[in-house]
Protein backbone atom coordinates (compact mmCIF):
# COMPACT_ATOMS: atom_id res chain seq x y z
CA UNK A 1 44.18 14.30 -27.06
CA UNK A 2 44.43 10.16 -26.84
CA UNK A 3 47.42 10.82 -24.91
CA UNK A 4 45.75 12.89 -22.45
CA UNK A 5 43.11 10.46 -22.47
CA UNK A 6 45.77 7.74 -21.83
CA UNK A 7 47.37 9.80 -18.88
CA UNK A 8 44.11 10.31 -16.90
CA UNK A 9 43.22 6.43 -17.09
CA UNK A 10 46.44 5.90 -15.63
CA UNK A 11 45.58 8.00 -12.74
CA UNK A 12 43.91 6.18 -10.00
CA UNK A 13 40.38 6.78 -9.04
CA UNK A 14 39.79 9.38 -6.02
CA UNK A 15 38.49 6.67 -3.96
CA UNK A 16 41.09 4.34 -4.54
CA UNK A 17 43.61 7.25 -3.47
CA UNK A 18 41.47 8.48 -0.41
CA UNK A 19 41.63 4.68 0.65
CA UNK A 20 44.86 4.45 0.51
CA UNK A 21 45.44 7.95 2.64
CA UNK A 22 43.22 6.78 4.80
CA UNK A 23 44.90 3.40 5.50
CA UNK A 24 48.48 5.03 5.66
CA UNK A 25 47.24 7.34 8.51
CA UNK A 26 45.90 4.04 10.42
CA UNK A 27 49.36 2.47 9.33
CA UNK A 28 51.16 5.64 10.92
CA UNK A 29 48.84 5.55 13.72
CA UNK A 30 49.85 2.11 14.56
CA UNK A 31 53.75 2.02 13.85
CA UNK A 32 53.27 5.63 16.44
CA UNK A 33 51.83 3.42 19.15
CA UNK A 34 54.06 0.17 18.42
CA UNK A 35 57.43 2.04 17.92
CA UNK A 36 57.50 5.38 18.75
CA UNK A 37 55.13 5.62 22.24
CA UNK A 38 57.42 3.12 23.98
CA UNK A 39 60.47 4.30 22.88
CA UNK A 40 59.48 7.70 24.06
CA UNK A 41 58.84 6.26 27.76
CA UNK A 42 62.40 4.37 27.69
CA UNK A 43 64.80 7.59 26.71
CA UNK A 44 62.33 9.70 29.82
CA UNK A 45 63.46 6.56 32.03
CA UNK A 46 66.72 6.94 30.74
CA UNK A 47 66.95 10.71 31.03
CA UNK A 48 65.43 10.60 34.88
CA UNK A 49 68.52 8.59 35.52
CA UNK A 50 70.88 10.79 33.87
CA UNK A 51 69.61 13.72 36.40
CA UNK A 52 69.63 11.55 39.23
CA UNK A 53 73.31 10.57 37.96
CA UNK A 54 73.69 14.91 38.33
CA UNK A 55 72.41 14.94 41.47
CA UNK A 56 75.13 17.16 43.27
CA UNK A 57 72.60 17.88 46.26
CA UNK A 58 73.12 15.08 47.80
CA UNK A 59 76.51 12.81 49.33
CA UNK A 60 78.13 11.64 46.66
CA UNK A 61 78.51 7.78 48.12
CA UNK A 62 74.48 7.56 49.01
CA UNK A 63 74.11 9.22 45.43
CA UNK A 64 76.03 6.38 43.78
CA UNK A 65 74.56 3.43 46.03
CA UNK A 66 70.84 5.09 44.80
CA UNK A 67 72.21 5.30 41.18
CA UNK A 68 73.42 1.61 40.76
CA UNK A 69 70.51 0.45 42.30
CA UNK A 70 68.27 2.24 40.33
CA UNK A 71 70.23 1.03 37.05
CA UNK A 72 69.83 -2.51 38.46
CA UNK A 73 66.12 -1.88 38.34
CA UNK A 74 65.81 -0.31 35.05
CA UNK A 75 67.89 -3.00 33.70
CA UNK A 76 65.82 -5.86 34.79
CA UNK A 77 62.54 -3.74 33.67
CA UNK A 78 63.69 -3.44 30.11
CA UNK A 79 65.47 -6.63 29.27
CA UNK A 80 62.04 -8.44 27.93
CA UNK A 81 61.27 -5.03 26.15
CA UNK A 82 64.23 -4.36 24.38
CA UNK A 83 64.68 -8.29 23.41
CA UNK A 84 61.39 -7.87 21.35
CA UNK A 85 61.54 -4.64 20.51
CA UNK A 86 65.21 -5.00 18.80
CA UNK A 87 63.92 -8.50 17.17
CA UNK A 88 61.07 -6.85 16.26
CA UNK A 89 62.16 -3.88 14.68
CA UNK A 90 65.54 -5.48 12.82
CA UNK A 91 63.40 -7.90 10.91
CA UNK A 92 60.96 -5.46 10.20
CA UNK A 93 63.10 -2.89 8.61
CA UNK A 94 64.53 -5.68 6.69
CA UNK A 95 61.96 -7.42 5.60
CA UNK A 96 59.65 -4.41 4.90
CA UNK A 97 62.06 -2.27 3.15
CA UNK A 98 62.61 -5.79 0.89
CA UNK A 99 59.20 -6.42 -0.29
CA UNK A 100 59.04 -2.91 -1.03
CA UNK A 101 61.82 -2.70 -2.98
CA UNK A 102 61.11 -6.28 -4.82
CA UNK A 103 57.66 -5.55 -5.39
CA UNK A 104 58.39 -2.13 -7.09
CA UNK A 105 61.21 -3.64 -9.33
CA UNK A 106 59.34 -6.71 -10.69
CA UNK A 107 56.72 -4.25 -12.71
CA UNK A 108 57.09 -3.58 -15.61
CA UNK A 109 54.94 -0.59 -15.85
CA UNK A 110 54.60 1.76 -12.51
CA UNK A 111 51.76 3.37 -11.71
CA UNK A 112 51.60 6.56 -9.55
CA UNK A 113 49.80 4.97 -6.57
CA UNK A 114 52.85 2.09 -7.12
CA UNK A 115 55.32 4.69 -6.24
CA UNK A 116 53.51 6.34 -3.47
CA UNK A 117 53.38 3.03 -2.06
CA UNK A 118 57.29 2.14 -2.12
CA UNK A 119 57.81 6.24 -0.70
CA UNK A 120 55.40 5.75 2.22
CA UNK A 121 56.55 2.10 3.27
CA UNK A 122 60.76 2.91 2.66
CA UNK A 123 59.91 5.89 4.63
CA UNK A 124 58.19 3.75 7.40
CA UNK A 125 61.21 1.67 7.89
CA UNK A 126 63.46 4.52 7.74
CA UNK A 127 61.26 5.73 11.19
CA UNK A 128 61.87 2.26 12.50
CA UNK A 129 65.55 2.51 12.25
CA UNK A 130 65.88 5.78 13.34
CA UNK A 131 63.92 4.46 16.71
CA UNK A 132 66.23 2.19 16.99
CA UNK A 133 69.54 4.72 16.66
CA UNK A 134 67.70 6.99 19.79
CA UNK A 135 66.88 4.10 22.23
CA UNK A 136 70.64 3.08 21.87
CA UNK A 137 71.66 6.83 22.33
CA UNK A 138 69.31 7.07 25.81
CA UNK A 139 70.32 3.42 27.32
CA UNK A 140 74.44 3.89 25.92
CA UNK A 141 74.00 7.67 27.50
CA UNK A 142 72.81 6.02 30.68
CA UNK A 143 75.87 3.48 30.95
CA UNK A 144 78.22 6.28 30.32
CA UNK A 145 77.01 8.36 33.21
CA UNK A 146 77.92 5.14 35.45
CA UNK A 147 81.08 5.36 33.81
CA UNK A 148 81.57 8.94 34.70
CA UNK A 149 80.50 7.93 38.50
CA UNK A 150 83.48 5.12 38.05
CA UNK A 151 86.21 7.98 37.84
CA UNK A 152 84.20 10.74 39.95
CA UNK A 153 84.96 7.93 42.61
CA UNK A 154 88.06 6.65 41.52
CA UNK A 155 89.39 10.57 42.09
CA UNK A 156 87.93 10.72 45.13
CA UNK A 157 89.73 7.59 46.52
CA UNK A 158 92.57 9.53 45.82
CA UNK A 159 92.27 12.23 48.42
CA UNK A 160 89.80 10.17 50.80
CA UNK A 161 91.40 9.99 54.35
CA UNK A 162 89.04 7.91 56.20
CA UNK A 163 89.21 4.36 56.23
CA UNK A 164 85.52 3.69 55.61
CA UNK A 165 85.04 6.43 52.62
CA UNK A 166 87.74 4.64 51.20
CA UNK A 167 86.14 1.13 51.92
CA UNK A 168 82.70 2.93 50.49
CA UNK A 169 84.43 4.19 46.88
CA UNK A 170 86.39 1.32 46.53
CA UNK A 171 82.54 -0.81 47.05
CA UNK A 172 81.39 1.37 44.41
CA UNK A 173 83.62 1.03 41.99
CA UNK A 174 83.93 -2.89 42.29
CA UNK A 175 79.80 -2.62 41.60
CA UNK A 176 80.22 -0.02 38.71
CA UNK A 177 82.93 -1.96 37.11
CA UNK A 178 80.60 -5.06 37.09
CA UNK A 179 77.76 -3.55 35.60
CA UNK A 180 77.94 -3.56 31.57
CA UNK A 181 75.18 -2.09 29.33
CA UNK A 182 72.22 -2.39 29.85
CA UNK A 183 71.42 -5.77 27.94
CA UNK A 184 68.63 -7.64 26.22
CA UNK A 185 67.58 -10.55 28.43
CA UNK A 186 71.55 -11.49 28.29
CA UNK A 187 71.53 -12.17 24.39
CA UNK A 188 73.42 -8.85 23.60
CA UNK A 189 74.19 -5.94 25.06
CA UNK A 190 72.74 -2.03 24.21
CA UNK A 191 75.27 0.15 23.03
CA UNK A 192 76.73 2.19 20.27
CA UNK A 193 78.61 -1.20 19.01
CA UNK A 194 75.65 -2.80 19.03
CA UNK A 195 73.82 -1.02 16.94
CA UNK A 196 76.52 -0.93 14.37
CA UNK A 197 76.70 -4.77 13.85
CA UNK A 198 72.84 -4.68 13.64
CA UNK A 199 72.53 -2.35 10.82
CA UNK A 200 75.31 -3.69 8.90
């Protein structure tokens, strides 16, 4: 019976716990507006440009003329976003997942609440990577569909008889060819690579 006793004063109050429900759903609230909201809006940019990228309705030289200029654009929209946002979220997932970690291991007793805590935050930082891994899918996906324009018009200077379509592809693919990734403000560049060297 003393260890039952024992047991249930280990247990935290309902209060306590309902608090700390309470203030994970704010928490989750937050990260959802912070992390998730804008990342949703970049991969819908990103996928509008894959479909106009698809667009076989239309000439395919006026197609690629609109497509490179709209990358231009959505490049020079995002580079101050995706500077903080990959700053942001890097040291985050460090740090966080650290103190979590750190603060767990330096007890020497745990109670339950302890290892709710650790759960909910590693799982928070978990989310933050993971938001990272799409956003470099959308904005790599959109740099390979330029890529796939590159050859669509490199093929088609191939069997192009007229002197200006030729003079048009060959434009094109001089502009494609100079266009990387998209990139953050200069510092680095978003792709698959990227990503990789972040994480490790």
């Amino acid at each position: 019976s003393s260890l039952i006793i024992q047991n249930k004063e280990s247990l935290p109050s309902l209060s306590l716990l309902l608090g700390n429900i309470a203030f994970q759903l704010a928490a989750g609230l937050y990260y959802g507006c912070i992390w998730i909201l804008p990342n949703i809006l970049a991969a819908i940019l990103m996928k509008y440009f894959e479909d106009k990228c698809n667009n076989y309705y239309e000439e395919f030289i006026q197609n690629c003329k609109k497509c490179i200029e709209l990358y231009e654009k959505l490049s020079d929209a995002l580079k101050n976003y995706l500077l903080l946002y990959f700053a942001a979220a890097q040291s985050f997932a460090i740090f966080y997942t650290f103190i979590s970690l750190s603060t767990l291991v330096k007890k020497k007793s745990y109670e339950n609440l302890d290892v709710i805590w650790t759960a909910v935050s590693l799982c928070q930082g978990a989310t933050v990577i993971l938001c990272l891994i799409t956003l470099t899918s959308c904005l790599d996906s959109a740099h390979q569909c330029l890529v796939t324009m590159k050859r669509q018009a490199q093929d088609s200077l191939l069997v192009a008889a007229v002197r200006e379509e030729r003079q048009q592809l060959k434009y094109i693919i001089m502009r494609i060819e100079g266009m990387g990734p998209i990139s953050a403000r200069g510092y680095f560049d978003i792709d698959k690579t990227t990503l990789t060297s972040m994480l490790s």
